[in-house]
C-alpha atoms as a PDB file:
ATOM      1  CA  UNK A   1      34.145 130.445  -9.759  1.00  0.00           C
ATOM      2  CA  UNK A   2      33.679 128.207  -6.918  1.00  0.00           C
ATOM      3  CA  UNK A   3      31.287 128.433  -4.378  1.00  0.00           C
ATOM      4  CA  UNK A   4      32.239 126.741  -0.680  1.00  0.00           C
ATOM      5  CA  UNK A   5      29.632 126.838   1.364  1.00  0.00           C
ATOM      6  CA  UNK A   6      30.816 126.924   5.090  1.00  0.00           C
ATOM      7  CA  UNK A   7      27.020 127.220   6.677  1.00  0.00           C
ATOM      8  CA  UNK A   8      23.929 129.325   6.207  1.00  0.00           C
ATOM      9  CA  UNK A   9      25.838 132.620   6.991  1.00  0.00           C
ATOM     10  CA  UNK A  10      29.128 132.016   5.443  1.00  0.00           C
ATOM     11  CA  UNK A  11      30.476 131.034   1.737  1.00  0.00           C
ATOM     12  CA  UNK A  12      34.108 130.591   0.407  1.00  0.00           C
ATOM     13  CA  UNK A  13      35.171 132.182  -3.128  1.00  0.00           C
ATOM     14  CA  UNK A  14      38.176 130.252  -4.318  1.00  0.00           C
ATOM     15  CA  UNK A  15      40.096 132.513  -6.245  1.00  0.00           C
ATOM     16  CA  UNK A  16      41.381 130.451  -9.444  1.00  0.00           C
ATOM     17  CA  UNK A  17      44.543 132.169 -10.103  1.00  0.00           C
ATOM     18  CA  UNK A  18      46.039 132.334  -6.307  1.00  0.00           C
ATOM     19  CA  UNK A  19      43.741 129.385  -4.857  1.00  0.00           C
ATOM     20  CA  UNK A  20      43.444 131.941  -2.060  1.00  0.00           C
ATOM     21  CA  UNK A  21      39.735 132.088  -0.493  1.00  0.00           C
ATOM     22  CA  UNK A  22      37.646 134.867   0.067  1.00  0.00           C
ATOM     23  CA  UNK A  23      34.841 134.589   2.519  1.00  0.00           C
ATOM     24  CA  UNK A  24      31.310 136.042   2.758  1.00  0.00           C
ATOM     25  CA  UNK A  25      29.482 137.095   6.219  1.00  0.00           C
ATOM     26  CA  UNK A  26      25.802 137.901   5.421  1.00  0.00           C
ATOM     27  CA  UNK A  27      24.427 139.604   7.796  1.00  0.00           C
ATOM     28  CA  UNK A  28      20.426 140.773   7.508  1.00  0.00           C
ATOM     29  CA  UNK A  29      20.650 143.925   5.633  1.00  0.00           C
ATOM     30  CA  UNK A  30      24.267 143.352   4.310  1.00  0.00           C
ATOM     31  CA  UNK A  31      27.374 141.547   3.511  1.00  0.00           C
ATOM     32  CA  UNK A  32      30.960 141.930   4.560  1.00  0.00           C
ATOM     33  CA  UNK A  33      33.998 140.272   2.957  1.00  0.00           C
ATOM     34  CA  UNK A  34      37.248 138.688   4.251  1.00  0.00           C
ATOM     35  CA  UNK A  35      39.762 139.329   1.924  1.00  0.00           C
ATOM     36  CA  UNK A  36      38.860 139.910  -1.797  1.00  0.00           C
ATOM     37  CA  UNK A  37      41.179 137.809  -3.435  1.00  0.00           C
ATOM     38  CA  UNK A  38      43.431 138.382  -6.667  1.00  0.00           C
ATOM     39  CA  UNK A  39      42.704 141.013 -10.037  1.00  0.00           C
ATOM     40  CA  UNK A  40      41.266 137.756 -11.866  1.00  0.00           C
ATOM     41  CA  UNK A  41      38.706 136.833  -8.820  1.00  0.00           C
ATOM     42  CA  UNK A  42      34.794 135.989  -9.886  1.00  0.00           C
ATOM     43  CA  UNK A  43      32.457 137.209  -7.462  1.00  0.00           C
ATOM     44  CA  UNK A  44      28.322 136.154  -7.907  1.00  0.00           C
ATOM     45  CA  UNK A  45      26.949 139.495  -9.492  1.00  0.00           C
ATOM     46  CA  UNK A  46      24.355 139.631  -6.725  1.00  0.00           C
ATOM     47  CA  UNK A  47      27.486 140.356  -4.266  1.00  0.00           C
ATOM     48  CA  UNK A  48      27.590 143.461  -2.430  1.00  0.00           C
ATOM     49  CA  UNK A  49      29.681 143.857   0.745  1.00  0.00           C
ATOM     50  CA  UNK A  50      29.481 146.949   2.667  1.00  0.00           C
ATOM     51  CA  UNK A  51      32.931 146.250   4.125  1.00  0.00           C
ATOM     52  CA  UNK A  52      36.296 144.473   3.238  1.00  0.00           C
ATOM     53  CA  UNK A  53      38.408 142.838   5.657  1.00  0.00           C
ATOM     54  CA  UNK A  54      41.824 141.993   4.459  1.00  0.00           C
ATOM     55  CA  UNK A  55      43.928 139.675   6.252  1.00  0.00           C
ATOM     56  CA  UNK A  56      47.284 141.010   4.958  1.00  0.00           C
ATOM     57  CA  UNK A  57      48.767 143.079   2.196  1.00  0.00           C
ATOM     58  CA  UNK A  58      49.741 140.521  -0.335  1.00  0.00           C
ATOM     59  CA  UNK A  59      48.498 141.268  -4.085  1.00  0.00           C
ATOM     60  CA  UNK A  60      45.914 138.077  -4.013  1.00  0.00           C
ATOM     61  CA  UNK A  61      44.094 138.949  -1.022  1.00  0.00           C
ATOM     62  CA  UNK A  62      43.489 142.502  -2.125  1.00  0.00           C
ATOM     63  CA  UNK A  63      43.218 143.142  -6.104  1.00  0.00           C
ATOM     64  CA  UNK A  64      39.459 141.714  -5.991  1.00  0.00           C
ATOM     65  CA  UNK A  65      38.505 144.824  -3.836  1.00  0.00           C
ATOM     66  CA  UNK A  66      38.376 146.970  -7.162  1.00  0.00           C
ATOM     67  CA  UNK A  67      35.266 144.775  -8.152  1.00  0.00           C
ATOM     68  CA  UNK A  68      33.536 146.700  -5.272  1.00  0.00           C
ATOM     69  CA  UNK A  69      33.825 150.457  -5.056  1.00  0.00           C
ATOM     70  CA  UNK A  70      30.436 150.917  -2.570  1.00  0.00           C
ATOM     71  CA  UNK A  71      32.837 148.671   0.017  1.00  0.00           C
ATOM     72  CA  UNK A  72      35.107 150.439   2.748  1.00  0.00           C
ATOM     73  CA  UNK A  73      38.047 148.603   2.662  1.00  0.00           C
ATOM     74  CA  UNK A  74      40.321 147.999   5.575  1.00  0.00           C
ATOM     75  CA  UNK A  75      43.829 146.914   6.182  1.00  0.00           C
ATOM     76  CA  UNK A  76      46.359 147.023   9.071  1.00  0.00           C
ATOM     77  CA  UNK A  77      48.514 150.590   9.345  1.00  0.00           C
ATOM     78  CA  UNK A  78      51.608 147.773   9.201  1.00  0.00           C
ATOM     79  CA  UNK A  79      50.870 146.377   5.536  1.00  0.00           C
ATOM     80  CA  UNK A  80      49.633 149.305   4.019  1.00  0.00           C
ATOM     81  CA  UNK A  81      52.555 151.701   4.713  1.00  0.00           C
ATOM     82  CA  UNK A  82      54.933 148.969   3.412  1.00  0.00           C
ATOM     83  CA  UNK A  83      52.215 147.552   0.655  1.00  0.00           C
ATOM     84  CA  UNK A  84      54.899 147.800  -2.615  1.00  0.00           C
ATOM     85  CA  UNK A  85      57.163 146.288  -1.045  1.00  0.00           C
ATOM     86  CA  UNK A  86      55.632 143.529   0.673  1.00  0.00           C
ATOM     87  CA  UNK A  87      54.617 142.847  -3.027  1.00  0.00           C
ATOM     88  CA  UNK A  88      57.498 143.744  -4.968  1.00  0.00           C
ATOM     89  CA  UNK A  89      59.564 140.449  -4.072  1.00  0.00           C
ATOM     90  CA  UNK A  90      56.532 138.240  -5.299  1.00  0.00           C
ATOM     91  CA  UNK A  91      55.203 139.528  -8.138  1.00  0.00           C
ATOM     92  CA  UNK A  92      55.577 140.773 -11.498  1.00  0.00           C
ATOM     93  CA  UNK A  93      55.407 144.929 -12.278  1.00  0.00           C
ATOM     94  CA  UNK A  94      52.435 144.391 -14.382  1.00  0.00           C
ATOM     95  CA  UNK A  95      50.779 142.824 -11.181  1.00  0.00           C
ATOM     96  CA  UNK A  96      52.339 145.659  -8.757  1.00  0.00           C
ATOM     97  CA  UNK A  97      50.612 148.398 -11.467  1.00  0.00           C
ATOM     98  CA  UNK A  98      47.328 146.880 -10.817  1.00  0.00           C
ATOM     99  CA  UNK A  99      47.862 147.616  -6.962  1.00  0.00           C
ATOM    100  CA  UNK A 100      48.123 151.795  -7.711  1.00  0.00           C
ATOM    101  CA  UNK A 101      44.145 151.504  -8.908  1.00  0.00           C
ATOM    102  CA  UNK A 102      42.975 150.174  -5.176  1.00  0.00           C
ATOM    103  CA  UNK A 103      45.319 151.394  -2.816  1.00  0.00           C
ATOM    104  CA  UNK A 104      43.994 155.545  -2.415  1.00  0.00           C
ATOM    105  CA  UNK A 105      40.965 152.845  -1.470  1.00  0.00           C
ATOM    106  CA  UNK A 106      42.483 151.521   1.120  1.00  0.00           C
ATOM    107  CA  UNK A 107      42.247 152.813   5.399  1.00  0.00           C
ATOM    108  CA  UNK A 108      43.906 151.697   8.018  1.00  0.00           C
ATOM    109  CA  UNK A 109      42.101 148.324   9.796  1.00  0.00           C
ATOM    110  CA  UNK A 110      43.195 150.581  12.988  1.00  0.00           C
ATOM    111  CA  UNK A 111      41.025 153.583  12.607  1.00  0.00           C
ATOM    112  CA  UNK A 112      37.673 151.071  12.555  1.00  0.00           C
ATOM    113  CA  UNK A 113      35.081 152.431  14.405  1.00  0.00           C
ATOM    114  CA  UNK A 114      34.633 150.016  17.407  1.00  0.00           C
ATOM    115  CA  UNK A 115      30.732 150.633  16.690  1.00  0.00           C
ATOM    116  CA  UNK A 116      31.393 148.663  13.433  1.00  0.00           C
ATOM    117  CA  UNK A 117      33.310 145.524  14.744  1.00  0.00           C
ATOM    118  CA  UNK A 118      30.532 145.284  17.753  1.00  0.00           C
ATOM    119  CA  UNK A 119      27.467 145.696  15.406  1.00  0.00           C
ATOM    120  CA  UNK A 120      29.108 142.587  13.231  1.00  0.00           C
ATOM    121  CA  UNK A 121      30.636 141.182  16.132  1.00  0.00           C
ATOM    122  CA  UNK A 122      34.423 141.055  14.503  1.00  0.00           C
ATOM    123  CA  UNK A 123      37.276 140.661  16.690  1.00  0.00           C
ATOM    124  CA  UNK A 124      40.942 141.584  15.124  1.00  0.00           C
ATOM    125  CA  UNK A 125      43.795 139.602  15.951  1.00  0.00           C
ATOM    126  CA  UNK A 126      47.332 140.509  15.413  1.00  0.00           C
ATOM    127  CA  UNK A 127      49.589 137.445  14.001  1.00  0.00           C
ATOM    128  CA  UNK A 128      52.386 138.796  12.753  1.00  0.00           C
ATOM    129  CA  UNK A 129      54.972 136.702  10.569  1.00  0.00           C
ATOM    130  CA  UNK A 130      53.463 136.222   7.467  1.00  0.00           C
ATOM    131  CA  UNK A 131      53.312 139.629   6.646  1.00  0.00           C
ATOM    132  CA  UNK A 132      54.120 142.501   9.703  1.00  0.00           C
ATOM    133  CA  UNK A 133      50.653 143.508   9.463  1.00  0.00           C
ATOM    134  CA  UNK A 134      48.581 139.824   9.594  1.00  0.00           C
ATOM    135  CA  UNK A 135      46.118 139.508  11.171  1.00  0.00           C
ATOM    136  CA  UNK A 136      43.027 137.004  11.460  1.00  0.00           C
ATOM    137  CA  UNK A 137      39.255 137.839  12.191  1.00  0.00           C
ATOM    138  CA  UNK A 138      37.341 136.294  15.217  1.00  0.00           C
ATOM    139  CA  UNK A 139      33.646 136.653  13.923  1.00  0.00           C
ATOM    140  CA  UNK A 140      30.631 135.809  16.716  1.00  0.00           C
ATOM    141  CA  UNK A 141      33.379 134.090  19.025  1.00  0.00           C
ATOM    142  CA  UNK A 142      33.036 130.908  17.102  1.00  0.00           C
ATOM    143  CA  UNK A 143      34.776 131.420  13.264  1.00  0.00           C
ATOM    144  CA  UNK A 144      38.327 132.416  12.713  1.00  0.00           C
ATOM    145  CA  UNK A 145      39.482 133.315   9.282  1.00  0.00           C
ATOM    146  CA  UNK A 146      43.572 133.200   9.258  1.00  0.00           C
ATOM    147  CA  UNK A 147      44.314 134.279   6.024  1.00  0.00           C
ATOM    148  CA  UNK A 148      47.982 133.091   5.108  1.00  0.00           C
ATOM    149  CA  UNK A 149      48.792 132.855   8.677  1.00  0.00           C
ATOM    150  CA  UNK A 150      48.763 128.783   8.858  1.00  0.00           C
ATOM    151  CA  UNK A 151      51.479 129.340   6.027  1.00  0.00           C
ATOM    152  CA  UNK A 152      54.435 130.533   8.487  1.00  0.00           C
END
């Protein structure tokens, strides 16, 4: 596992298998994550977010969620009605059976409470093209996290 650490308030997990990056907001009383990475991800063991964010439905942005069944996971209505088969021309079956075990987990980034994105001041942005249902997080105005969007 590596740790990147951004500032005081964020850290990067590099995921080793996908070299995707997953990224921690602590906040005073809890932690959120962007994106949870692949099945093989290492999280520290003192890690527990109260919310996922995912960027978009691929397989190594969202397998790591099943490492953290206390977090509400979100992704856009786009990606998760379509979440097989934005995964079924990348990866193998074994991977795509791994996917059955977190998505029930799953709700739609749309039906967020706005309560929850003003109390952790996170601002959704659609980007569609890398996936129908990208999107990137705007977090305190100052930090966007893209996901795969640079990648189209």
């Amino acid at each position: 596992m590596k740790i990147l650490n951004f500032s005081k308030k964020i850290k990067g997990i590099l995921d080793p298998q996908y070299f995707s990056i997953s990224y921690v907001l602590k906040f005073k009383n809890f932690e959120i994550l962007i994106d949870a990475g692949g099945y093989k991800m290492e999280f520290p063991q003192k890690l527990f977010p109260k919310y996922i964010f995912l960027t978009h439905g691929h397989l190594d942005h969202i397998l790591g969620a099943k490492f953290f069944p206390q977090a509400e996971v979100f992704l856009s209505e786009k990606d998760l009605l379509i979440i097989e088969k934005l995964n079924s021309l990348i990866f193998s079956k074994k991977e795509l059976g791994k996917l059955q075990k977190i998505k029930s987990k799953i709700k739609p980034l749309e039906k967020v409470k706005k309560e929850i994105l003003d109390e952790i001041e996170l601002e959704i942005i659609p980007t569609p093209g890398h996936t129908p249902g990208s999107v990137c997080f705007l977090w305190q105005k100052s930090f966007l996290f893209s996901g795969d969007t640079v990648f189209d």
